[in-house]
Every structure is written in structure tokens, then in C-alpha cells.
N, C-alpha and C. Protein backbone atom coordinates (compact mmCIF):
# COMPACT_ATOMS: atom_id res chain seq x y z
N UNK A 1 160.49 134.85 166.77
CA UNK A 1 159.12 134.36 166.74
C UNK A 1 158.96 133.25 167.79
N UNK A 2 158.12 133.00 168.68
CA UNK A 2 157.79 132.40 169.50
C UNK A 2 157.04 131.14 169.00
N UNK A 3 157.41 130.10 169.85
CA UNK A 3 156.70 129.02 169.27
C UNK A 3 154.95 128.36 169.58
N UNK A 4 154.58 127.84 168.28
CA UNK A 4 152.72 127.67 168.58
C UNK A 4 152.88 127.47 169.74
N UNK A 5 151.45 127.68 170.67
CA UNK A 5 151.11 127.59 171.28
C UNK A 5 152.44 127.46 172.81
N UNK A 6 152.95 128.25 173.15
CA UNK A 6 154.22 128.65 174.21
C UNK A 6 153.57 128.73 174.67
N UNK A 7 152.03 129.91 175.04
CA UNK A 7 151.82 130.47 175.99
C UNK A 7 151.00 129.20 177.11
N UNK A 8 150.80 128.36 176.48
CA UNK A 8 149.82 126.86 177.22
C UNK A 8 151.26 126.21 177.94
N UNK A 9 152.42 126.71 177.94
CA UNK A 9 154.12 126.56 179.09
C UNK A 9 153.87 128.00 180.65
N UNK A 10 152.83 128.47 179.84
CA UNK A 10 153.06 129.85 181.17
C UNK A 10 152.00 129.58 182.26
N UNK A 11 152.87 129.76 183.79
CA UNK A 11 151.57 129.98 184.75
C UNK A 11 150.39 130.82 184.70
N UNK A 12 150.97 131.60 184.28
CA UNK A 12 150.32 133.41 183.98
C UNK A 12 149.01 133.16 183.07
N UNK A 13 148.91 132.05 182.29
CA UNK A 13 148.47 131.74 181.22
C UNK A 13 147.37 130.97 182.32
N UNK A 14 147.22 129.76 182.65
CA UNK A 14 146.45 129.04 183.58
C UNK A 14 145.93 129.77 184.48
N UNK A 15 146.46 130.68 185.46
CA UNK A 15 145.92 131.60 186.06
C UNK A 15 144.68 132.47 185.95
N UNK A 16 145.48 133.30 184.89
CA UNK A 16 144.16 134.34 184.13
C UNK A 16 143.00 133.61 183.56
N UNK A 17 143.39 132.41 182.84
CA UNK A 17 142.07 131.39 182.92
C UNK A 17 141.25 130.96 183.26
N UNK A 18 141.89 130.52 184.60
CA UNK A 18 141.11 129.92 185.52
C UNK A 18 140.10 131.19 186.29
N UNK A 19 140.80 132.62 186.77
CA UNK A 19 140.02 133.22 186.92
C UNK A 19 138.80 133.39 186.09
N UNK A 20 139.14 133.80 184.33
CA UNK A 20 138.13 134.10 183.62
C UNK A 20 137.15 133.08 183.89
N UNK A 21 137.46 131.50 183.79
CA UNK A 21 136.29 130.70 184.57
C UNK A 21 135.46 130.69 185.41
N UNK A 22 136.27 131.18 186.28
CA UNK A 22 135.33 131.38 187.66
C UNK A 22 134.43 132.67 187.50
N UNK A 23 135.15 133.57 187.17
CA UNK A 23 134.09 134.92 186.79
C UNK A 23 132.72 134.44 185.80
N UNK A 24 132.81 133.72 185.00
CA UNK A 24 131.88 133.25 184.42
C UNK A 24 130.70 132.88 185.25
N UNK A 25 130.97 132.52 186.23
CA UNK A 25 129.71 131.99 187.33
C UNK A 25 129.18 133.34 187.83
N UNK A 26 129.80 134.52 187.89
CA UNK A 26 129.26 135.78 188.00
C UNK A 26 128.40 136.26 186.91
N UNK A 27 129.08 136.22 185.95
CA UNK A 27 128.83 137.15 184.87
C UNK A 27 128.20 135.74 184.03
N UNK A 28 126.65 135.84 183.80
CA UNK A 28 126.12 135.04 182.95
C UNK A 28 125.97 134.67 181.95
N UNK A 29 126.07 136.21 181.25
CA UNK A 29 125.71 136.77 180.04
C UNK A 29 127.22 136.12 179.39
N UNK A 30 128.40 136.18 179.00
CA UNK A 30 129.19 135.55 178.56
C UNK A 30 128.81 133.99 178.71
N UNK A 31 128.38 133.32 179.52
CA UNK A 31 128.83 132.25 179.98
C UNK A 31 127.20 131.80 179.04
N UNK A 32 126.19 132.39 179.22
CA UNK A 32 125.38 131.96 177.95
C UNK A 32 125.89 132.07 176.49
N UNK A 33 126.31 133.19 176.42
CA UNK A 33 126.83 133.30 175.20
C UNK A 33 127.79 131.96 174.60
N UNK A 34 128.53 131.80 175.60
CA UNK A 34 129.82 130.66 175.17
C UNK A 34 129.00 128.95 174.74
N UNK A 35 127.88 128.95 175.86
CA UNK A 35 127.18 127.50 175.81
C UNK A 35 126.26 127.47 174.80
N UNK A 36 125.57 128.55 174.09
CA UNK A 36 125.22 128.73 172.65
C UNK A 36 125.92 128.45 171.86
N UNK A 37 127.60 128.57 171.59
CA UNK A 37 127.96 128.23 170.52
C UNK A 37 127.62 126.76 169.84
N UNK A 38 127.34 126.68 168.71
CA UNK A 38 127.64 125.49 168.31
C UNK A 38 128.81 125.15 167.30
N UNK A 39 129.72 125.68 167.28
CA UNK A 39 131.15 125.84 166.63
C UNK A 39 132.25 126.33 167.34
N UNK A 40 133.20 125.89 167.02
CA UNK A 40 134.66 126.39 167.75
C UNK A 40 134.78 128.38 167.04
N UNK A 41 134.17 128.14 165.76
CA UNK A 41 134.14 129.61 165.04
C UNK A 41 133.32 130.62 165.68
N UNK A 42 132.02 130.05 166.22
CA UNK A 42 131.32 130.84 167.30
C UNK A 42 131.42 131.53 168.52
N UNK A 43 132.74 130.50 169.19
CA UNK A 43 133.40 130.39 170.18
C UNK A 43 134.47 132.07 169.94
N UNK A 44 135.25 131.71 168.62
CA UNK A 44 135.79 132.77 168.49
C UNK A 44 135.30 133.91 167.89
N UNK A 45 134.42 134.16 167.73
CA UNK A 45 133.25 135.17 166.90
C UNK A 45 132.72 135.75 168.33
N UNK A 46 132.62 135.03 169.23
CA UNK A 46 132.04 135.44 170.64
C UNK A 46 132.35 136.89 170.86
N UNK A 47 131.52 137.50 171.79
CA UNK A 47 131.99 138.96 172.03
C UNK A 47 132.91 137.94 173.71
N UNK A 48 132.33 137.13 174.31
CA UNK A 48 132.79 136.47 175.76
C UNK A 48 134.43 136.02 175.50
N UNK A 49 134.72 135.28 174.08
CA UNK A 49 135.89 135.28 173.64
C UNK A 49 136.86 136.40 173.62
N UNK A 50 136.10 137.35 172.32
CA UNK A 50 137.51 138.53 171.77
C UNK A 50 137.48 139.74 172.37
N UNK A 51 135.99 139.97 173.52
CA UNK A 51 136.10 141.13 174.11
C UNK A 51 136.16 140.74 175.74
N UNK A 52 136.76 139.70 175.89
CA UNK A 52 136.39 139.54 177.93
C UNK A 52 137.53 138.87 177.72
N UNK A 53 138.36 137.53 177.18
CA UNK A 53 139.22 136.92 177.33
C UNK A 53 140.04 136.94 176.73
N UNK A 54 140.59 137.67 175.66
CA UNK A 54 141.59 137.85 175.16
C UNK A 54 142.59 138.96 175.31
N UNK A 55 141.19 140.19 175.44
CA UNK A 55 141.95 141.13 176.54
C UNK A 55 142.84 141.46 177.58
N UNK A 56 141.80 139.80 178.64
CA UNK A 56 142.48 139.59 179.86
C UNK A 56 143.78 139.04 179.50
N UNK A 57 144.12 138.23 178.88
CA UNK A 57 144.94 137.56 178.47
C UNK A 57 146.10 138.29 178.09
N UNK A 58 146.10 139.74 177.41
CA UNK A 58 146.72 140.16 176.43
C UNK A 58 147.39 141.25 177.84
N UNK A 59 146.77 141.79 178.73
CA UNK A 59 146.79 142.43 180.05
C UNK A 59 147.30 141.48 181.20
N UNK A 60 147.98 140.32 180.64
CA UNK A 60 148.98 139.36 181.39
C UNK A 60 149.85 139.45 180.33
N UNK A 61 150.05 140.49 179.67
CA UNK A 61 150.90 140.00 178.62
C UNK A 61 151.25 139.11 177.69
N UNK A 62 150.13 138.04 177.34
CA UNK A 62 150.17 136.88 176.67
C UNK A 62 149.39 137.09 175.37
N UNK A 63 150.30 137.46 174.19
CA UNK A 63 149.27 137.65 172.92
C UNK A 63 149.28 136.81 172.46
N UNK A 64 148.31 135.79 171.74
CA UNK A 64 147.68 134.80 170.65
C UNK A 64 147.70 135.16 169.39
N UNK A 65 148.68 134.35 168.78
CA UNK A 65 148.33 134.61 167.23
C UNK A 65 146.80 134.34 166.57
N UNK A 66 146.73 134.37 165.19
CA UNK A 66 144.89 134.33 165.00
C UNK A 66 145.00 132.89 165.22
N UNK A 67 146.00 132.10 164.83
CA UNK A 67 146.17 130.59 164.46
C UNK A 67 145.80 129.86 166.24
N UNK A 68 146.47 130.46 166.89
CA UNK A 68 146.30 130.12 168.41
C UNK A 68 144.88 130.81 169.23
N UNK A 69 144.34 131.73 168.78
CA UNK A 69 142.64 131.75 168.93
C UNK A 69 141.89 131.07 168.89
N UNK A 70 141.59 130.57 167.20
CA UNK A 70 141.07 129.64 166.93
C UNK A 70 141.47 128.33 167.62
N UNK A 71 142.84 127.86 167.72
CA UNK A 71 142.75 126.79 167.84
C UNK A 71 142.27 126.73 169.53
N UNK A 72 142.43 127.46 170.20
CA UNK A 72 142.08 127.92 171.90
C UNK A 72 140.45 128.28 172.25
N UNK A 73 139.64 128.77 171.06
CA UNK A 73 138.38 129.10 171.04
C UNK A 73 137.31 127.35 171.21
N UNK A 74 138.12 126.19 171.11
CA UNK A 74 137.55 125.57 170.72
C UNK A 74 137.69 124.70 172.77
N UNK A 75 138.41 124.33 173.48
CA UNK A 75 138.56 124.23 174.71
C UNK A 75 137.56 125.28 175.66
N UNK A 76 137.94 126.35 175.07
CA UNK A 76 137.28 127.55 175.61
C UNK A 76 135.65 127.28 175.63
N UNK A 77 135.40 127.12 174.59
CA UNK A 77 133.77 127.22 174.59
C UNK A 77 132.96 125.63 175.00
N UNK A 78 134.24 124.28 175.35
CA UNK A 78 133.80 123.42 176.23
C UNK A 78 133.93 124.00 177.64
N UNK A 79 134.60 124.50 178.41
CA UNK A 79 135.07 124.68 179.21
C UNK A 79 133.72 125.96 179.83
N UNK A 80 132.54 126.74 178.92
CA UNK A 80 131.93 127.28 179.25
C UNK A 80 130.55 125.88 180.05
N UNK A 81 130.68 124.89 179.75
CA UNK A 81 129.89 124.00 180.16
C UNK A 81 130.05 123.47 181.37
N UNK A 82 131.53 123.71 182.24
CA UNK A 82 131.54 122.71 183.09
C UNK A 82 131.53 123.58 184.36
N UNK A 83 130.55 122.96 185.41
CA UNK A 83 130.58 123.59 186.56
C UNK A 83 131.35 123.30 187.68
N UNK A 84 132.41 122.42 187.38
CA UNK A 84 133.06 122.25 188.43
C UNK A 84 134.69 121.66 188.04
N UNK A 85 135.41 122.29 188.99
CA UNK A 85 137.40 122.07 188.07
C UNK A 85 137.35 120.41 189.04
N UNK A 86 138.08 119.64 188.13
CA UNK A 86 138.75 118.69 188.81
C UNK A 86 140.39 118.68 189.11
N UNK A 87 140.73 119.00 190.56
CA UNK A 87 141.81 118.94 190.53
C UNK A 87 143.31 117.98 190.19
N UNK A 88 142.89 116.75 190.15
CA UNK A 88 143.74 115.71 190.37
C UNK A 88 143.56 114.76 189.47
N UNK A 89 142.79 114.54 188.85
CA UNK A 89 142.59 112.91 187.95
C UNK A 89 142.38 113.98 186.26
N UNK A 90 143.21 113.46 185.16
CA UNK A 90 142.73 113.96 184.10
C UNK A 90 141.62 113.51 183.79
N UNK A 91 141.01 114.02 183.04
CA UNK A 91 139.55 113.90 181.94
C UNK A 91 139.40 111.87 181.68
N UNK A 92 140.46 111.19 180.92
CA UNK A 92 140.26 110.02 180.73
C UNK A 92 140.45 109.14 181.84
N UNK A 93 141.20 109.33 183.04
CA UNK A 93 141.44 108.79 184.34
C UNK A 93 139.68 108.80 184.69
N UNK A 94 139.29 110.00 185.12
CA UNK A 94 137.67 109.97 185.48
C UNK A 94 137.14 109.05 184.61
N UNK A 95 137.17 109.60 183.43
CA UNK A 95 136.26 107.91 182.82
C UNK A 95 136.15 106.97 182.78
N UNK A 96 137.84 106.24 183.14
CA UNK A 96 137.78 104.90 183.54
C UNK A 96 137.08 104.32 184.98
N UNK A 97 137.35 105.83 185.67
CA UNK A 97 137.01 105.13 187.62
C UNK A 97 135.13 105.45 187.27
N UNK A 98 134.38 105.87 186.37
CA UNK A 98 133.06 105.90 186.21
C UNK A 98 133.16 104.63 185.07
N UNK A 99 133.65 104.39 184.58
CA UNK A 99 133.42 102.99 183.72
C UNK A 99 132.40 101.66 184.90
N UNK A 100 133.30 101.44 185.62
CA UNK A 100 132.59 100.61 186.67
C UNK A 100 131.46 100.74 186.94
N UNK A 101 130.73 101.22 186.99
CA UNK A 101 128.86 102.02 186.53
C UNK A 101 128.50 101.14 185.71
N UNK A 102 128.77 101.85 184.69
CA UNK A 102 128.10 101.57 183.56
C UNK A 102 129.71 101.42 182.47
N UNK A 103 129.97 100.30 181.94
CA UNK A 103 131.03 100.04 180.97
C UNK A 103 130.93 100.09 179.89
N UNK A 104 129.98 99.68 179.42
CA UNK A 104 129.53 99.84 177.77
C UNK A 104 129.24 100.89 177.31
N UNK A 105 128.60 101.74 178.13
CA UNK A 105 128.23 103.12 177.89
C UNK A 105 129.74 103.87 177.97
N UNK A 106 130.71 103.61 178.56
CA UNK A 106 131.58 104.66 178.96
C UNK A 106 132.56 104.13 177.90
N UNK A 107 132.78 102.99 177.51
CA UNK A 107 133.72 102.44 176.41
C UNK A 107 132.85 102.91 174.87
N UNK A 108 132.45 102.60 174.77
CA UNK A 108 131.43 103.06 173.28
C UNK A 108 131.38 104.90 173.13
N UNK A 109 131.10 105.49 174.28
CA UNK A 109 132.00 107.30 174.21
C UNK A 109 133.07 107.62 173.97
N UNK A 110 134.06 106.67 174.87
CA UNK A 110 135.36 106.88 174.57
C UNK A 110 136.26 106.43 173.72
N UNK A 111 135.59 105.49 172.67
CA UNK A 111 136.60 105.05 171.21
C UNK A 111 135.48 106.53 169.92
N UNK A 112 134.47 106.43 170.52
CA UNK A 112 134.11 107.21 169.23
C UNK A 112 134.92 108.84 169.61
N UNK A 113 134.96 108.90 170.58
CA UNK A 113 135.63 110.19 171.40
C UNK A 113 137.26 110.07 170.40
N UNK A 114 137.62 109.10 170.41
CA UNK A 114 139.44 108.63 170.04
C UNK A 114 139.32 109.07 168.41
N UNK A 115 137.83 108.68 167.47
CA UNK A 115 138.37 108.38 166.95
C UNK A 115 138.01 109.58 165.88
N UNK A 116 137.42 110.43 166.50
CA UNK A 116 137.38 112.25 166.01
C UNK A 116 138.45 113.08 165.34
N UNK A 117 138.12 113.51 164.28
CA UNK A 117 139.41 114.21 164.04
C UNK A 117 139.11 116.04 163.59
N UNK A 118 137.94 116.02 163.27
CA UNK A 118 137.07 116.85 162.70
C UNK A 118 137.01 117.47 164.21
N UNK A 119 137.50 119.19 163.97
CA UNK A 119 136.94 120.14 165.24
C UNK A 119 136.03 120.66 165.96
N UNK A 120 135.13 119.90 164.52
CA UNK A 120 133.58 120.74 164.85
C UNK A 120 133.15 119.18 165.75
N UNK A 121 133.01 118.53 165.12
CA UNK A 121 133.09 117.38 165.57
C UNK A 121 133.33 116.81 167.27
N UNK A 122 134.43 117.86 167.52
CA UNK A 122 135.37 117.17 168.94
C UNK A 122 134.94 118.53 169.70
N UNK A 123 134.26 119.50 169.31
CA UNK A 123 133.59 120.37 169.92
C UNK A 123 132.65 119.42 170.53
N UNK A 124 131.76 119.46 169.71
CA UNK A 124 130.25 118.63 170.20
C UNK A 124 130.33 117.43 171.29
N UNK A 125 131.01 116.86 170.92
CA UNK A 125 131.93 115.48 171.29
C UNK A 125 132.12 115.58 173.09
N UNK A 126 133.44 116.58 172.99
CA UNK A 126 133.26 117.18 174.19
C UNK A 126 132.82 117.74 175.48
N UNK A 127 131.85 118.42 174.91
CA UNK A 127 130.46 119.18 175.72
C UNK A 127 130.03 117.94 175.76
N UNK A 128 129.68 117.04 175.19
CA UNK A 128 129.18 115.99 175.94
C UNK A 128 129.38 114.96 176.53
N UNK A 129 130.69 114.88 176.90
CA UNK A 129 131.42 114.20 177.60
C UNK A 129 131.79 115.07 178.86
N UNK A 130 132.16 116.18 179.10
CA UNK A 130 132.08 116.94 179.90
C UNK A 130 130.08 116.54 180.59
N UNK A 131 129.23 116.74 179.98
CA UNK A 131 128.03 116.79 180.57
C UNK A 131 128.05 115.30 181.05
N UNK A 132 127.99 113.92 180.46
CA UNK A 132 128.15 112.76 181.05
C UNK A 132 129.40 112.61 182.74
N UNK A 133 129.81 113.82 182.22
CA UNK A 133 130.86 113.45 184.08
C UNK A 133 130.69 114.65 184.91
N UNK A 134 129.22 114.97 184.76
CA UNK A 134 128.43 115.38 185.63
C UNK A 134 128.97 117.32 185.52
N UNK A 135 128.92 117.64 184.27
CA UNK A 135 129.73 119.28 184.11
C UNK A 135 131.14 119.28 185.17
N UNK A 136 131.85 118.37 184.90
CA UNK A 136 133.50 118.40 185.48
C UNK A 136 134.33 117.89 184.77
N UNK A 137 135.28 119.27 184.99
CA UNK A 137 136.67 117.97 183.90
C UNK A 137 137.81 118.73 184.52
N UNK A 138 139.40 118.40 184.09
CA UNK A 138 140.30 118.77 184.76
C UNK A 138 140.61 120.17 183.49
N UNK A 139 140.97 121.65 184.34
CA UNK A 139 141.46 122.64 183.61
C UNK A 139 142.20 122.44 182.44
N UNK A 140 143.20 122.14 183.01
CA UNK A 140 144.65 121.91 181.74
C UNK A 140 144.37 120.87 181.14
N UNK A 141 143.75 119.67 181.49
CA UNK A 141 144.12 118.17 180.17
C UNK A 141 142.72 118.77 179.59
N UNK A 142 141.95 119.89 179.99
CA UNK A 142 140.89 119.96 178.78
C UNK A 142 141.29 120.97 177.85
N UNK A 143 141.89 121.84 178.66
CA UNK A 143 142.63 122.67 177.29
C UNK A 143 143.40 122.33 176.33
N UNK A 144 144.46 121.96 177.11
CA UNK A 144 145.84 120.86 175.99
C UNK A 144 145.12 120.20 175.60
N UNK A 145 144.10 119.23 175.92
CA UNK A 145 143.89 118.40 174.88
C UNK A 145 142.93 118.74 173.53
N UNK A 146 142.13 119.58 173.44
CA UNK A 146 141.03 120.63 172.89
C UNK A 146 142.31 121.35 172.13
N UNK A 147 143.60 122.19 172.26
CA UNK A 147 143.97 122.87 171.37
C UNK A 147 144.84 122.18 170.35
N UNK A 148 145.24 121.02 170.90
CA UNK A 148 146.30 120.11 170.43
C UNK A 148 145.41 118.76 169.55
N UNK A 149 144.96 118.18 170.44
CA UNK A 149 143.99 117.32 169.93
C UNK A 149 144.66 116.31 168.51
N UNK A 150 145.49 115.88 168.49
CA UNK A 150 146.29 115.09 167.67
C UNK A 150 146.22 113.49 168.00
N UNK A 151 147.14 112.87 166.95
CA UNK A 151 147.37 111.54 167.27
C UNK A 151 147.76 110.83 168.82
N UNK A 152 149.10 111.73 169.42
CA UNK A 152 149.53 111.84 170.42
C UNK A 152 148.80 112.15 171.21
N UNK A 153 147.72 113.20 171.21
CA UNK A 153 146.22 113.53 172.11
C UNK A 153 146.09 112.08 172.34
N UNK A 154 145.55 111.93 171.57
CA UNK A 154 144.71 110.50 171.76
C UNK A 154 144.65 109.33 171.89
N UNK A 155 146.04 108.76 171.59
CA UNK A 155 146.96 108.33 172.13
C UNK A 155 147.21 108.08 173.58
N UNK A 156 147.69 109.55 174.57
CA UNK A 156 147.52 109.66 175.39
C UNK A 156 146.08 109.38 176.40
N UNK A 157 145.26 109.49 175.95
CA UNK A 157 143.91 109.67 176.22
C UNK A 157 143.49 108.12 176.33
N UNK A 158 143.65 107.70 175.46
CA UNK A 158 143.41 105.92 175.21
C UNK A 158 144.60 105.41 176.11
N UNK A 159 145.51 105.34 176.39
CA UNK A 159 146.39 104.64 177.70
C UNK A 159 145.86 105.36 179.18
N UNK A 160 145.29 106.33 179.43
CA UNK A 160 144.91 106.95 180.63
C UNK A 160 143.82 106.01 180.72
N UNK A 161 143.19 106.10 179.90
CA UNK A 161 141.77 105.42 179.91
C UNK A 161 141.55 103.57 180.26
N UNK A 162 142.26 102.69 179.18
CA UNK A 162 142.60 101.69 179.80
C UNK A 162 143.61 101.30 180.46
N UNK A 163 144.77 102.10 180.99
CA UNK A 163 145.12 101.41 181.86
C UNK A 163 144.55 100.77 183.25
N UNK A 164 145.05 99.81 184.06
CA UNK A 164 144.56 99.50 185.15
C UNK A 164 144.56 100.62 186.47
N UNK A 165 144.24 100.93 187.47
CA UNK A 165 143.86 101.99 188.16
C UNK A 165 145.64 101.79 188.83
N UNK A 166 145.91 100.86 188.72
CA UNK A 166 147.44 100.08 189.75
C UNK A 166 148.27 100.81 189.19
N UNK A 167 148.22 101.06 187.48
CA UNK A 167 149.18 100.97 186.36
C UNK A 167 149.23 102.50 186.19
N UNK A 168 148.49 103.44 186.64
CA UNK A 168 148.57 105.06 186.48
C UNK A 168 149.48 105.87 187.16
């Protein structure tokens, strides 16, 4: 038996992803579908989910248990929101270098952001934090952090965030 979530260790895995992303800017009709959801359950109820991306996925050879769907449906259907990949700075790095803007606004998102534990919750949460940094976030720290989303998530997330720009 393979361990949760292995396949978020495979290139093959990021790849086929990232394509399915980009195809999304083709193909609308999924990509509405996904920004309608208002649940991670919607996300996986999706026909854009269990009939376009899991397929693909499964045709890289990478099968998902139901447990790793769900918990992957929920990244997935933020990730239908953002129009643009960030290559280089994770998700909480960007927030700190936009803190300087506006600080109160960007500190008051990002502790109520920390302090989520509820999925439905860190769905919503998300998408709108993704929309505050202008529909961009980085591929992988939005996935890992969306399927994982733990103490250690956040954790992580809160030292990216305040550290000093020197200290990263």
C-alpha cells in the first residue's frame, strides 16, 4: 500500500497538473464549473474534477484513493480561480512583500487565514486570498498546502510570512 498522498512526491503528478491548468484557459466550461463550487464536495462532485482530471491523472498512471480526492478536490477548485502561476516566491512570501501596501489589511487576512481549521472554511478563505494577490499564487505551496493544511501547514505559513525579507 502506498503512502497518503505519495503521488504530491511525483513530477508526473505536477506536470499533468499544471497542464490541466493551463487547458482550463481553453476550455471554459470546466473552469466555470470549478469557480461555482462553493465546497471542496462540489469540487469533487464536479464533472471538471472526476471526468477531465482524474482521468488525466490516472493516464499518467497516478491513481487517488477516494480519501486523496477529496482531500485534492479542495486546492483544485482554488486553483480554478487563479489566472496566473507564480514561479518563485510561495503564497505567504507574496503576502509579506504586498504587506508594505497596505499592513493591516494583509496581517488581519493572514492570522484569520492561520487560524482555520474547518475545509469548507479554508476553501472560501483561499479563493480569497488568491483573489486579494491579484488571481496568483504559487502551483505546489497551493496544493500542499490546501491538501495537507495542518498545524505544520500553518506553522510554516506563519514563519514565511513574518519573517524578515533578509531572513528567507
Amino acid at each position: 500500500m502506498t503512502e497518503f498522498g505519495a503521488f504530491l512526491k511525483e513530477e508526473a503528478f505536477w506536470t499533468c497538473l499544471r497542464e490541466w491548468w493551463e487547458g482550463l484557459a481553453q476550455n471554459r466550461g470546466p473552469r466555470a464549473e470549478l469557480r461555482r463550487a462553493r465546497t471542496p464536495f462540489d469540487v469533487l462532485t464536479s464533472k471538471a474534477f472526476q471526468r477531465n482530471l482524474v482521468p488525466r491523472l490516472q493516464g499518467k498512471n497516478i491513481s487517488l484513493t477516494g480519501a486523496e480526492q477529496e482531500r485534492l478536490a479542495l486546492p483544485v477548485g482554488v486553483l480554478a480561480h487563479v489566472r496566473q502561476l507564480e514561479a518563485k516566491r510561495f503564497m505567504p512570501v507574496m503576502l509579506a512583500d504586498m504587506q508594505k501596501a497596505n499592513s493591516d489589511v494583509t496581517d488581519r487576512r493572514v492570522k484569520r487565514l492561520l487560524a482555520v481549521t474547518d475545509r469548507d472554511e479554508l476553501f472560501t478563505a483561499l479563493i480569497r486570498l488568491v483573489r486579494f494577490m491579484d488571481n496568483t499564487a504559487h502551483l505546489r505551496n497551493l496544493v500542499e498546502s490546501g491538501f495537507w493544511w495542518t498545524d505544520a501547514t500553518r506553522k510554516n505559513w506563519a514563519l514565511n510570512y513574518y519573517l524578515n525579507p533578509e531572513q528567507r
